[in-house]
Protein backbone atom coordinates (compact mmCIF):
# COMPACT_ATOMS: atom_id res chain seq x y z
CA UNK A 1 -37.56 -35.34 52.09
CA UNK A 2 -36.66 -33.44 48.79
CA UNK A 3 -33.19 -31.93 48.65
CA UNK A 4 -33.84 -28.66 47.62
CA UNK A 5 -31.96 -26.81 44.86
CA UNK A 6 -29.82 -24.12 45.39
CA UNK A 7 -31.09 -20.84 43.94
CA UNK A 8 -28.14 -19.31 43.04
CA UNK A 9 -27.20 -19.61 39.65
CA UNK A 10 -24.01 -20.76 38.72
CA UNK A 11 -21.69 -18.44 37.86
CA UNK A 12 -20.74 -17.96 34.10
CA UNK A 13 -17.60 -18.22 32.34
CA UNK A 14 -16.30 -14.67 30.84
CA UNK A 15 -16.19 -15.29 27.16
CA UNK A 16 -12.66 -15.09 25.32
CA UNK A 17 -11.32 -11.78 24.94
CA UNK A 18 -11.71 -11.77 20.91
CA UNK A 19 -8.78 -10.77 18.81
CA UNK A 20 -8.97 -7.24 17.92
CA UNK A 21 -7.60 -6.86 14.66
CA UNK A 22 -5.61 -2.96 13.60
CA UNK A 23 -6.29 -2.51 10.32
CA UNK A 24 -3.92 0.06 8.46
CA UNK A 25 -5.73 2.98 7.44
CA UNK A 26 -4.63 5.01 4.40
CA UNK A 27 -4.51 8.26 6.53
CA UNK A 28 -2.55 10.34 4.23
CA UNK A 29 -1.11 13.51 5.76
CA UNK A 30 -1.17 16.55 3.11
CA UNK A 31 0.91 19.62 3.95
CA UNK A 32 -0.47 22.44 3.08
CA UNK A 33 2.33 25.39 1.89
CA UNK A 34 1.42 28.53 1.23
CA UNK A 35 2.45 32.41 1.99
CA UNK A 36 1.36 33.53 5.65
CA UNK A 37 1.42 36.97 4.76
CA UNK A 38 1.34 39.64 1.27
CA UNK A 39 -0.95 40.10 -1.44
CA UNK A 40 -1.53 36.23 -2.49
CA UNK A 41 -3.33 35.75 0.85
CA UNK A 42 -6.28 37.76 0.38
CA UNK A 43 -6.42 36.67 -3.73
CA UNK A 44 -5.87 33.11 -2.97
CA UNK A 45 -7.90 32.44 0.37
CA UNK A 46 -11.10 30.71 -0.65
CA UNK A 47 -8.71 28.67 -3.27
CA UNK A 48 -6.60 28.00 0.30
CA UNK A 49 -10.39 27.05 2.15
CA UNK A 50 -11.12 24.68 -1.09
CA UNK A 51 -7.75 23.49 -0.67
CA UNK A 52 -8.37 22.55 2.89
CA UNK A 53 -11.97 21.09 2.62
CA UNK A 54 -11.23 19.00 -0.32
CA UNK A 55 -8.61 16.89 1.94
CA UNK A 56 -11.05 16.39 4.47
CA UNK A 57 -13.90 15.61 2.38
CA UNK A 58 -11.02 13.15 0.50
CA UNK A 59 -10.36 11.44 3.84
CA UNK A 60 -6.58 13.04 4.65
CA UNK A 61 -5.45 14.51 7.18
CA UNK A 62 -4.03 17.75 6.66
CA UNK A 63 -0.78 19.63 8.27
CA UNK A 64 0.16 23.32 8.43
CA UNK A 65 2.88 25.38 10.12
CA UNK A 66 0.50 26.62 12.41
CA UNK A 67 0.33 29.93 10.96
CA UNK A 68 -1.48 32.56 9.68
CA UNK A 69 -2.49 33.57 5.94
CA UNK A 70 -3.19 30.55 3.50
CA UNK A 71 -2.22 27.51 6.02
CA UNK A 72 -4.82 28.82 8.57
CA UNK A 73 -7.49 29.16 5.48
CA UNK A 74 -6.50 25.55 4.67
CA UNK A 75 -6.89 24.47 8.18
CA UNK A 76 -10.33 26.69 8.65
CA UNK A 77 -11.81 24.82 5.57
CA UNK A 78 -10.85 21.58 7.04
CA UNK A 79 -12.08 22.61 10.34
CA UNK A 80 -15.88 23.36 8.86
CA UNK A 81 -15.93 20.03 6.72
CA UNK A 82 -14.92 17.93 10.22
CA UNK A 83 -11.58 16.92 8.98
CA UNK A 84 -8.75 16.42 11.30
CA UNK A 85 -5.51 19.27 11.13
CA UNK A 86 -2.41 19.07 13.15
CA UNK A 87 -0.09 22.11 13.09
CA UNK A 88 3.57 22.02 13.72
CA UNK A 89 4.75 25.01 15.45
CA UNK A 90 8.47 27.18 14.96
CA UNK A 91 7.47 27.84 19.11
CA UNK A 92 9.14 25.71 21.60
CA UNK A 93 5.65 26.35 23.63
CA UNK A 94 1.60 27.99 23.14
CA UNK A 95 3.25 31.20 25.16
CA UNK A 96 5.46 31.40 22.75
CA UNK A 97 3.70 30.83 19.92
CA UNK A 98 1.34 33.71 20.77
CA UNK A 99 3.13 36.02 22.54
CA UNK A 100 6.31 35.81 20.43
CA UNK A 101 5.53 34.48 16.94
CA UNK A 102 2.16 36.23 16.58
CA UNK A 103 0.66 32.93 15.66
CA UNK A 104 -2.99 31.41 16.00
CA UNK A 105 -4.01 28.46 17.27
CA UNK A 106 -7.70 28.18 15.78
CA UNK A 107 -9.24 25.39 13.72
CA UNK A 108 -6.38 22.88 14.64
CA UNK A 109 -7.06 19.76 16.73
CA UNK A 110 -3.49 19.37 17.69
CA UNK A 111 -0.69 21.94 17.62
CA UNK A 112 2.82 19.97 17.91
CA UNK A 113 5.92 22.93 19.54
CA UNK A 114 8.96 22.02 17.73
CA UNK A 115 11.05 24.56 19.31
CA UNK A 116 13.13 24.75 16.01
CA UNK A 117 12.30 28.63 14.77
CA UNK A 118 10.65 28.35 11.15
CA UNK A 119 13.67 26.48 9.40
CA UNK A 120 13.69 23.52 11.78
CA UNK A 121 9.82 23.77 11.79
CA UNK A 122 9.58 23.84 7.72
CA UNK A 123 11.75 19.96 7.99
CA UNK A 124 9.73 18.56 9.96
CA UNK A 125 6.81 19.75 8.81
CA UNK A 126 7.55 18.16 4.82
CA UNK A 127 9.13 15.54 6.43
CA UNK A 128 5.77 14.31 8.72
CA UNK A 129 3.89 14.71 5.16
CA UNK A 130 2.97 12.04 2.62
CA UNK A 131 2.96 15.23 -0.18
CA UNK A 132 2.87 18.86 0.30
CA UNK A 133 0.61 20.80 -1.76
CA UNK A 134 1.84 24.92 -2.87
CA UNK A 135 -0.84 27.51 -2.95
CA UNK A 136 0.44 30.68 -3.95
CA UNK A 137 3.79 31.22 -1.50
CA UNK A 138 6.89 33.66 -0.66
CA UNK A 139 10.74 32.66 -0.22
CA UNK A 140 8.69 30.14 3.33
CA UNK A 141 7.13 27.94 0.64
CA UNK A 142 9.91 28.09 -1.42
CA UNK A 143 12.05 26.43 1.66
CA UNK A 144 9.49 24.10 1.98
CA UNK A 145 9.20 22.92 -2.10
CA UNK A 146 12.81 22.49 -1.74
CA UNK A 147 12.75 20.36 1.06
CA UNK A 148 10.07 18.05 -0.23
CA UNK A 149 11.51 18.08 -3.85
CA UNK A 150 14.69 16.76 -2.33
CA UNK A 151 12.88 14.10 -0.21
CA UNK A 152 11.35 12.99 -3.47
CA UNK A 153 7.62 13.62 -1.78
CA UNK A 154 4.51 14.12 -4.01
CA UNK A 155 4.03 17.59 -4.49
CA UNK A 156 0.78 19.45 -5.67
CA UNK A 157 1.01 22.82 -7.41
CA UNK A 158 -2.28 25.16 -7.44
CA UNK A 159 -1.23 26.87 -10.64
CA UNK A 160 -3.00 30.55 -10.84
CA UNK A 161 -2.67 30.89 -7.26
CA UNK A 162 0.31 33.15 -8.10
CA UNK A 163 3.62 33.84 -6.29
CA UNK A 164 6.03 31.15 -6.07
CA UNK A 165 3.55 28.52 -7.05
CA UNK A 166 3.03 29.36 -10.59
CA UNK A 167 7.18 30.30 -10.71
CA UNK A 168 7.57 26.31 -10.19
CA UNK A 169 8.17 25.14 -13.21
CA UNK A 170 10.59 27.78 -15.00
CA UNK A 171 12.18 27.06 -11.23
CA UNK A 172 12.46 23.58 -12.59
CA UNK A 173 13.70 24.30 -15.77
CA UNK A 174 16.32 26.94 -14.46
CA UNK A 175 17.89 24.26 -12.20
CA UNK A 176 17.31 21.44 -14.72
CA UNK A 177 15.37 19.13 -12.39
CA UNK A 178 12.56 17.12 -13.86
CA UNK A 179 10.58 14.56 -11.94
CA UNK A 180 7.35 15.11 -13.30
CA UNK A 181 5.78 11.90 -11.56
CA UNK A 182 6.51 13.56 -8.55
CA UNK A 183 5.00 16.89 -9.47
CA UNK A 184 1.27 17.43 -10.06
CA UNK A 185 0.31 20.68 -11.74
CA UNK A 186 -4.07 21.39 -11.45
CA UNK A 187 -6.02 24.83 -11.38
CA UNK A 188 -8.32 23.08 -9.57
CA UNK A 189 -8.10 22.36 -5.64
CA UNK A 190 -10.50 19.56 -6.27
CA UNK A 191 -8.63 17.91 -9.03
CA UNK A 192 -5.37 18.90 -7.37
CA UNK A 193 -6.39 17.11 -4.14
CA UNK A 194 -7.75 13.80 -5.74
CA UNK A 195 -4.63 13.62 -8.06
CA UNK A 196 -2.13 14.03 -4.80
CA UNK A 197 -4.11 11.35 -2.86
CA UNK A 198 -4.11 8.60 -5.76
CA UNK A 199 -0.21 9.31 -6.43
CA UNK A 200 0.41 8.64 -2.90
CA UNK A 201 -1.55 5.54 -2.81
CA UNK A 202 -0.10 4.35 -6.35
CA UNK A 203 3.28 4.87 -4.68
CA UNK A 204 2.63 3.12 -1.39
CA UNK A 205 1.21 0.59 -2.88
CA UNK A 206 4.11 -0.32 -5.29
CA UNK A 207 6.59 0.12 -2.52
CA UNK A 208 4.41 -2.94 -0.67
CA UNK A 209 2.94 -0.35 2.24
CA UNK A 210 0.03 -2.38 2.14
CA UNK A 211 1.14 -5.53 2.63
CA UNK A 212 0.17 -5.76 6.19
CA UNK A 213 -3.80 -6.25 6.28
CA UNK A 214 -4.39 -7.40 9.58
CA UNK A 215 -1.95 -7.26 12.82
CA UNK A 216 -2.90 -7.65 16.27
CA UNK A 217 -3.11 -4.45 18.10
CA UNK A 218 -0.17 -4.09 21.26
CA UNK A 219 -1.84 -5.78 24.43
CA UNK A 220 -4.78 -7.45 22.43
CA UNK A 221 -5.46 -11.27 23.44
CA UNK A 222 -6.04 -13.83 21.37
């Protein structure tokens, strides 16, 4: 009599988990600082869109204050090209920022509520950023040039834009402060963008950022 063969196949082995490797990305974050209200929003917003569009289409990520005028023309340009826009907000909550601060919440795809009124917002926001980029401005951008400058950040200047963009560098002169690696002066929110992004990666880069090609990402198995 033949011993018959069982049927049922034998049950496989589940295959290694493989390593999955976390790559660093160069995800630069560009702030974008600009007046929210007066007379350089409606001159300078399609220079604020190009602004805006240019980091996306560049491959950075771009942060506001979450607020209206040149900032939200930024973030709308970013918005239509598919980039990605966080906003951080002076508004402890969305109620707040709404109902109290007047603010929008459009054409961002997160909005962070530091609960720190526009000072406290205006630190955090230059301090999240790799380089901050002026468009025109009032005494808000100021604040935030200031903050950045200090910090030693890359900062972009659309000259022609007006306001306290293109009073920058007599600024500079006035208070005798001259880091002109730091600063990048274009007309052009093309230029200006490409020049901000290769500064950032020439200083990353020397300061060994990119040293770490592959790790293992938390909770992978090898």
């Amino acid at each position: 009599m033949t011993k018959k063969t069982s049927s049922k196949a034998a049950p496989k082995t589940a295959p290694k988990t493989a390593e999955i490797p976390y790559r660093l990305q160069h995800q630069y974050k560009i702030c974008v600082s600009g007046a929210a209200a007066g007379e350089t929003v409606e001159a300078d917003k399609d220079l604020a869109y190009e602004v805006g569009r240019q980091i996306a289409l560049q491959g950075a990520v771009l942060l506001t204050g979450a607020t209206t005028g040149l900032p939200f023309y930024a973030a709308k340009g970013n918005y239509e090209c598919g980039g990605i826009a966080i906003g951080l907000s002076p508004a402890s909550t969305i109620k707040e920022h709404v109902n109290a601060y007047k603010l929008p919440v459009a054409y961002h795809d997160v909005i962070i509520y530091t609960g720190f009124n526009y000072s406290g917002r205006n630190l955090l926001l230059t301090r999240s950023a790799d380089a901050v980029i002026t468009i025109g401005g009032r005494m808000g951008s100021l604040n935030e040039f200031t903050i950045a400058f200090e910090d030693q950040k890359i900062l972009g200047i659309l000259l022609g834009s007006g306001g306290i963009a293109d009073e920058i560098p007599h600024l500079l002169h006035t208070a005798k402060k001259e880091l002109s690696s730091k600063i990048i002066y274009s007309t052009e929110p093309k230029i200006l963008v490409q020049k901000v992004i290769a500064a950032i990666h020439e200083e990353y880069s020397k300061a060994g950022y990119f040293d770490l090609k592959e790790i293992k990402r938390p909770g992978s198995r090898g």
